[in-house]
PDB file of N, CA and C in Angstrom:
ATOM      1  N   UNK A   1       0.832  -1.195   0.000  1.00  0.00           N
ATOM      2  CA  UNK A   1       0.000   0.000   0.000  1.00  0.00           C
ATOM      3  C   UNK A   1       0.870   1.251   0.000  1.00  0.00           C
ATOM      4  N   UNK A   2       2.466   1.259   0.152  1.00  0.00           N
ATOM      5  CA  UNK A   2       3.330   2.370   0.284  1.00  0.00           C
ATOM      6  C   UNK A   2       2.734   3.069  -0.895  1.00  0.00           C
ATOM      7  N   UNK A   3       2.794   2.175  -1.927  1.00  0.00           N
ATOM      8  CA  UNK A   3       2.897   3.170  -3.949  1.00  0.00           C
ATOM      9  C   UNK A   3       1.738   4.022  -3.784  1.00  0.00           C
ATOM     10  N   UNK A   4       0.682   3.671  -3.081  1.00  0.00           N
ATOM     11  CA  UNK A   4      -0.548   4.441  -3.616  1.00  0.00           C
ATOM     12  C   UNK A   4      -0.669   5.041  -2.235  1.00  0.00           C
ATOM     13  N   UNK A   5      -0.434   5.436  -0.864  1.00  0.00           N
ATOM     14  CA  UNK A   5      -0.775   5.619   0.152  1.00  0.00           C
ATOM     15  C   UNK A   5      -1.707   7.335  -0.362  1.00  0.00           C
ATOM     16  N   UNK A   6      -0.853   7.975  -1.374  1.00  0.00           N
ATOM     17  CA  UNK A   6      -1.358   9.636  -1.810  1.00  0.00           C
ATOM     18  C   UNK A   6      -2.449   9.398  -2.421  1.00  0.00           C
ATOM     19  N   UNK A   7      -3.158   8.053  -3.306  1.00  0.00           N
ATOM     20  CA  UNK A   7      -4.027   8.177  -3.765  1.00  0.00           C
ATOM     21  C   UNK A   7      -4.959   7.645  -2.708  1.00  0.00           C
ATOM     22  N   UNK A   8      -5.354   6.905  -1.887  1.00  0.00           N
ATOM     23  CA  UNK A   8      -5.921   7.020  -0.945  1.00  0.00           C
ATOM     24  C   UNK A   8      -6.474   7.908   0.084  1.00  0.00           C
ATOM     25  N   UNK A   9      -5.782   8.614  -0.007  1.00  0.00           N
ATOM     26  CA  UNK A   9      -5.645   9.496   1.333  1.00  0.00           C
ATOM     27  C   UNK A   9      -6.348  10.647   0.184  1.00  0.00           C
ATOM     28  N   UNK A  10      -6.265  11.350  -1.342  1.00  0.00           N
ATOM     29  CA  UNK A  10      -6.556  12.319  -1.804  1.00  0.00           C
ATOM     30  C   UNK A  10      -7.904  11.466  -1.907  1.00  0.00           C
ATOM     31  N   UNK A  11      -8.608  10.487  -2.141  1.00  0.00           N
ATOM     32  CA  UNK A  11     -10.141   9.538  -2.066  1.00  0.00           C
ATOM     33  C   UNK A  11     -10.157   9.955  -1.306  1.00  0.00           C
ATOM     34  N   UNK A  12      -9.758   9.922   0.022  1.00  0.00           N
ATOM     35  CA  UNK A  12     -10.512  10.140   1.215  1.00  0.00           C
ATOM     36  C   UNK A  12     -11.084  11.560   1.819  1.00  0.00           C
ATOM     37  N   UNK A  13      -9.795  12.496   1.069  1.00  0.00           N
ATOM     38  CA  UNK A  13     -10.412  13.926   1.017  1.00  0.00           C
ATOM     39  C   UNK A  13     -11.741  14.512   0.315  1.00  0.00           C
ATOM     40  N   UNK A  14     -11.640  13.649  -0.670  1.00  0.00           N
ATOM     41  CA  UNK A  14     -12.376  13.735  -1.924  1.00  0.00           C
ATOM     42  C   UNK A  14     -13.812  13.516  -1.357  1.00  0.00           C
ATOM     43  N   UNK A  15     -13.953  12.305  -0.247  1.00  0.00           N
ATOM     44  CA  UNK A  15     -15.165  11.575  -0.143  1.00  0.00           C
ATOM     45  C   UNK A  15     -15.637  12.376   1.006  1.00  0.00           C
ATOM     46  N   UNK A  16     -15.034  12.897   1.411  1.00  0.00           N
ATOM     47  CA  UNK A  16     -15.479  13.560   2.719  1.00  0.00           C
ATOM     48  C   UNK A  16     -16.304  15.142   2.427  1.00  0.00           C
ATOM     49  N   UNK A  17     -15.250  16.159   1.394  1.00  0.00           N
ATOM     50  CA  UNK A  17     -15.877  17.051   0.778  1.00  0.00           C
ATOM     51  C   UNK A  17     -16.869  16.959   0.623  1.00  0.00           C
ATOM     52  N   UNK A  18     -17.201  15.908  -0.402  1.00  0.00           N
ATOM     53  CA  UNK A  18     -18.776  15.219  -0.854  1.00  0.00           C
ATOM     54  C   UNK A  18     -19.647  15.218  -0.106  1.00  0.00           C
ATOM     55  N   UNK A  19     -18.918  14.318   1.063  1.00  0.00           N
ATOM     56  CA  UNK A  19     -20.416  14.860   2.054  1.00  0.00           C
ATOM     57  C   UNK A  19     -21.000  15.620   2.805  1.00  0.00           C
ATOM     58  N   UNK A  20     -19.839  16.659   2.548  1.00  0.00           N
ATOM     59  CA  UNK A  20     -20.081  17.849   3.068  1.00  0.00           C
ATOM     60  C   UNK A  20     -21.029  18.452   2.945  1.00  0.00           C
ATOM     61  N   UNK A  21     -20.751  18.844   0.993  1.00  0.00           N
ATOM     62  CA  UNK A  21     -21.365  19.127   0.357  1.00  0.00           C
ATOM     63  C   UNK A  21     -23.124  18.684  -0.089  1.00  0.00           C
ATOM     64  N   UNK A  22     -23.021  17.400   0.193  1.00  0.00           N
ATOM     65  CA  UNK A  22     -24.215  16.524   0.053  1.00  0.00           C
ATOM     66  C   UNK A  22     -24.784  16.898   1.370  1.00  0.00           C
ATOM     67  N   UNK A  23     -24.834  17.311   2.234  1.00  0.00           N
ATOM     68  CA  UNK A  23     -25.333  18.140   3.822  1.00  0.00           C
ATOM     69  C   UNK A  23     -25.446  19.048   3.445  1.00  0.00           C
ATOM     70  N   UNK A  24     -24.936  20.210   2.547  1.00  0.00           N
ATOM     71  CA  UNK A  24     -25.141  21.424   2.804  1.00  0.00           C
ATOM     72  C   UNK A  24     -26.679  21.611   1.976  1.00  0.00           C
ATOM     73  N   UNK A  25     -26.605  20.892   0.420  1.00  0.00           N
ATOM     74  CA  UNK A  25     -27.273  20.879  -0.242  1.00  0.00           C
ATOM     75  C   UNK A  25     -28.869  20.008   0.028  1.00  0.00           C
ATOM     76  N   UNK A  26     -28.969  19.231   1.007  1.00  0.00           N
ATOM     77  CA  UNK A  26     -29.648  18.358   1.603  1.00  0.00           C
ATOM     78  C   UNK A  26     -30.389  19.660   2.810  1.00  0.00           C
ATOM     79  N   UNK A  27     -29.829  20.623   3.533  1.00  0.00           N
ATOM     80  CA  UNK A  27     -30.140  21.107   4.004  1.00  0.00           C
ATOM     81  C   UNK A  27     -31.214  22.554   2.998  1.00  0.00           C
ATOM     82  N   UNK A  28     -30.187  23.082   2.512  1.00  0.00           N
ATOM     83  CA  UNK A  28     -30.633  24.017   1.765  1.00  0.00           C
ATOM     84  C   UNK A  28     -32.361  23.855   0.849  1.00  0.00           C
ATOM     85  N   UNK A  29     -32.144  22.396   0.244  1.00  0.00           N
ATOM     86  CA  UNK A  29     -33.168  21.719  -0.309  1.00  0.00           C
ATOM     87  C   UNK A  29     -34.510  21.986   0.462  1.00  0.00           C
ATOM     88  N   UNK A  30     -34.142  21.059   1.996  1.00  0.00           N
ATOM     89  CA  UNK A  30     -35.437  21.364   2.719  1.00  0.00           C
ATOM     90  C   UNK A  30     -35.757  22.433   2.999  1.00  0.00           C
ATOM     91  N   UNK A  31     -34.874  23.265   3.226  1.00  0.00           N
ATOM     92  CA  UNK A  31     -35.304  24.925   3.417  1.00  0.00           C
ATOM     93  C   UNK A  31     -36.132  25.183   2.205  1.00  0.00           C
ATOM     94  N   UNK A  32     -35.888  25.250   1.121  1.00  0.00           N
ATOM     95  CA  UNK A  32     -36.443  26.162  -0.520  1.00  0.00           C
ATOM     96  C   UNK A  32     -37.715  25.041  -0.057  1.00  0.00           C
ATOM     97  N   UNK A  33     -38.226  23.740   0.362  1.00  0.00           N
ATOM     98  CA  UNK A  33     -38.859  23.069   0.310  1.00  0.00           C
ATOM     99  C   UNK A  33     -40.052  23.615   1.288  1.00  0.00           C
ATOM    100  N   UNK A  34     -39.447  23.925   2.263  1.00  0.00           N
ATOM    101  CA  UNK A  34     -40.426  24.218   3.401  1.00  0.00           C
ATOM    102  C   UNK A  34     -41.443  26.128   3.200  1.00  0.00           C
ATOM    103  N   UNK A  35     -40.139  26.304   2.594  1.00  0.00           N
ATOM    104  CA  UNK A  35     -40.896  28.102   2.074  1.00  0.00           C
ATOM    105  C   UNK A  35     -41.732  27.675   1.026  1.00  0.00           C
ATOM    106  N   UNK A  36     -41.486  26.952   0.065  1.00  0.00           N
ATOM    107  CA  UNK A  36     -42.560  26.702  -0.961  1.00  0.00           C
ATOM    108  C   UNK A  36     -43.719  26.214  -0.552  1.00  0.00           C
ATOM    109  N   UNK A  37     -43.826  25.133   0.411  1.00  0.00           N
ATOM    110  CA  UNK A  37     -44.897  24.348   1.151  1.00  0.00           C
ATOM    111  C   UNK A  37     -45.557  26.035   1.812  1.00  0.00           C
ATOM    112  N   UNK A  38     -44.959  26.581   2.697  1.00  0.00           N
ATOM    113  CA  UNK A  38     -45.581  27.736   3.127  1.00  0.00           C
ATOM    114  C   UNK A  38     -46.340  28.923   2.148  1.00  0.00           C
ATOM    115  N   UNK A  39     -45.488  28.753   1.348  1.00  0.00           N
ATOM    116  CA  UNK A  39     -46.102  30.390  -0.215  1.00  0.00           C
ATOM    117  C   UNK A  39     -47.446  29.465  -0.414  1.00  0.00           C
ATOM    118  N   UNK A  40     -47.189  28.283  -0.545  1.00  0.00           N
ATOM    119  CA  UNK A  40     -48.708  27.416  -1.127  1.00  0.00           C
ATOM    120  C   UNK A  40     -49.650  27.213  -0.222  1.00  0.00           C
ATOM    121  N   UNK A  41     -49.885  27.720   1.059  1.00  0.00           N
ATOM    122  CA  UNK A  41     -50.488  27.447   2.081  1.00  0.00           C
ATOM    123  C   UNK A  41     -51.264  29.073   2.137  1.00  0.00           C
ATOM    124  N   UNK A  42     -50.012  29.585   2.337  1.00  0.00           N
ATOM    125  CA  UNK A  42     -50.810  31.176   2.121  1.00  0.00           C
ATOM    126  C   UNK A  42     -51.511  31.329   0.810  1.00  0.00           C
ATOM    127  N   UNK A  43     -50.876  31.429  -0.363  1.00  0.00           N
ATOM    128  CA  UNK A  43     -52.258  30.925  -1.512  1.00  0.00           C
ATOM    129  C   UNK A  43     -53.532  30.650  -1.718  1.00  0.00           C
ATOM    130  N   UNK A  44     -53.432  29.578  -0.733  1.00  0.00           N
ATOM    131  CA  UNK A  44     -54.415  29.115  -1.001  1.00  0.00           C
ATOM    132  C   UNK A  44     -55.070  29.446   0.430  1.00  0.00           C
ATOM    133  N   UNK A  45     -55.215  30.040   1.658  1.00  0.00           N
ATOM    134  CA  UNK A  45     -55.456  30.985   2.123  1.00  0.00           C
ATOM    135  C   UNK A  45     -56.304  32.399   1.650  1.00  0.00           C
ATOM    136  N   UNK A  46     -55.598  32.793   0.585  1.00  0.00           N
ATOM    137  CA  UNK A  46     -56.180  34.142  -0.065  1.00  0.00           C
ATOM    138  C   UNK A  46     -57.237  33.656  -1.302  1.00  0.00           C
ATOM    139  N   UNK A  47     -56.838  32.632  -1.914  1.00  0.00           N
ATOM    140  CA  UNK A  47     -57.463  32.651  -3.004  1.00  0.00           C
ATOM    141  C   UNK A  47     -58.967  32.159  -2.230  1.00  0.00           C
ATOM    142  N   UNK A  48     -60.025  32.245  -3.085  1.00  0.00           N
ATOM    143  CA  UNK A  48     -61.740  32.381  -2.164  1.00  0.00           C
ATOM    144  C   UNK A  48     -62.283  31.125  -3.104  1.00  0.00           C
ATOM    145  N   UNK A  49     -62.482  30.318  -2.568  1.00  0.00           N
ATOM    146  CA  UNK A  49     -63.382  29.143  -3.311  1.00  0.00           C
ATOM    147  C   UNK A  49     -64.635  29.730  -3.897  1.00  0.00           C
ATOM    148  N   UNK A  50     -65.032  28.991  -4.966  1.00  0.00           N
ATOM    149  CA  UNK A  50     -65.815  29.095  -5.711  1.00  0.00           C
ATOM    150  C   UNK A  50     -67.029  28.532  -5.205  1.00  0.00           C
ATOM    151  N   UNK A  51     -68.018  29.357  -5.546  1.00  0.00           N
ATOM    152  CA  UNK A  51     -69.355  28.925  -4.880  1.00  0.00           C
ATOM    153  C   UNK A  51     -70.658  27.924  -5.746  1.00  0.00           C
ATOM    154  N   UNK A  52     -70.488  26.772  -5.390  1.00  0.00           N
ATOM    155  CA  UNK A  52     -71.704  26.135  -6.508  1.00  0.00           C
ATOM    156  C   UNK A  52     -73.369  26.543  -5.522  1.00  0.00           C
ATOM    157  N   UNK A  53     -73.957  26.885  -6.171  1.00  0.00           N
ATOM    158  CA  UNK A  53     -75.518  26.595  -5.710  1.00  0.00           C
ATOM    159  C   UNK A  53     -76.066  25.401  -7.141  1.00  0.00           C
ATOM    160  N   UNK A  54     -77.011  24.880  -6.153  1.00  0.00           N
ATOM    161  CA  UNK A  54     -77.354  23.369  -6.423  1.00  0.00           C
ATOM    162  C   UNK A  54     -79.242  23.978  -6.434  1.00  0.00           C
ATOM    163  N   UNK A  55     -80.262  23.480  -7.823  1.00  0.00           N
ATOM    164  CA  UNK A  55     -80.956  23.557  -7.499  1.00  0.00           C
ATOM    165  C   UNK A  55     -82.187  22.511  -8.071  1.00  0.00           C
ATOM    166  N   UNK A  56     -83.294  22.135  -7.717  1.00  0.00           N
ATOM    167  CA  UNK A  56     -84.323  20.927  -7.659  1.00  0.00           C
ATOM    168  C   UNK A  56     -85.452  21.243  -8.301  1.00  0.00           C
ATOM    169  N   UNK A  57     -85.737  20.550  -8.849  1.00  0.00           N
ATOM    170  CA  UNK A  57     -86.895  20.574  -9.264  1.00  0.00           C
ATOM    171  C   UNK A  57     -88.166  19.751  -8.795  1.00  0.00           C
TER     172      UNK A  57
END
């Protein structure tokens, strides 16, 4: 394992970044996720349902 010990060790930097990165973006995600869930809640809040009347004969 002497020959390659640098390529190992630069994988291991490599893999770790990643998941750094894969956390940051995992986080960020649910955030944009949770404001959108909210804009669509208020929406539909403001917007006024439509009224059917129903009638018999």
């Amino acid at each position: 394992m002497g020959r390659f010990t640098i390529v190992f060790e630069k994988l291991q930097e490599a893999c770790e970044e990643s998941d750094r990165d894969l956390a940051t973006d995992s986080h960020s995600s649910r955030t944009e996720n949770e404001e959108i869930s909210e804009l669509r809640r208020f929406a539909l809040e403001l917007t006024e349902p439509e009224y059917n009347s129903y009638t018999t004969t």
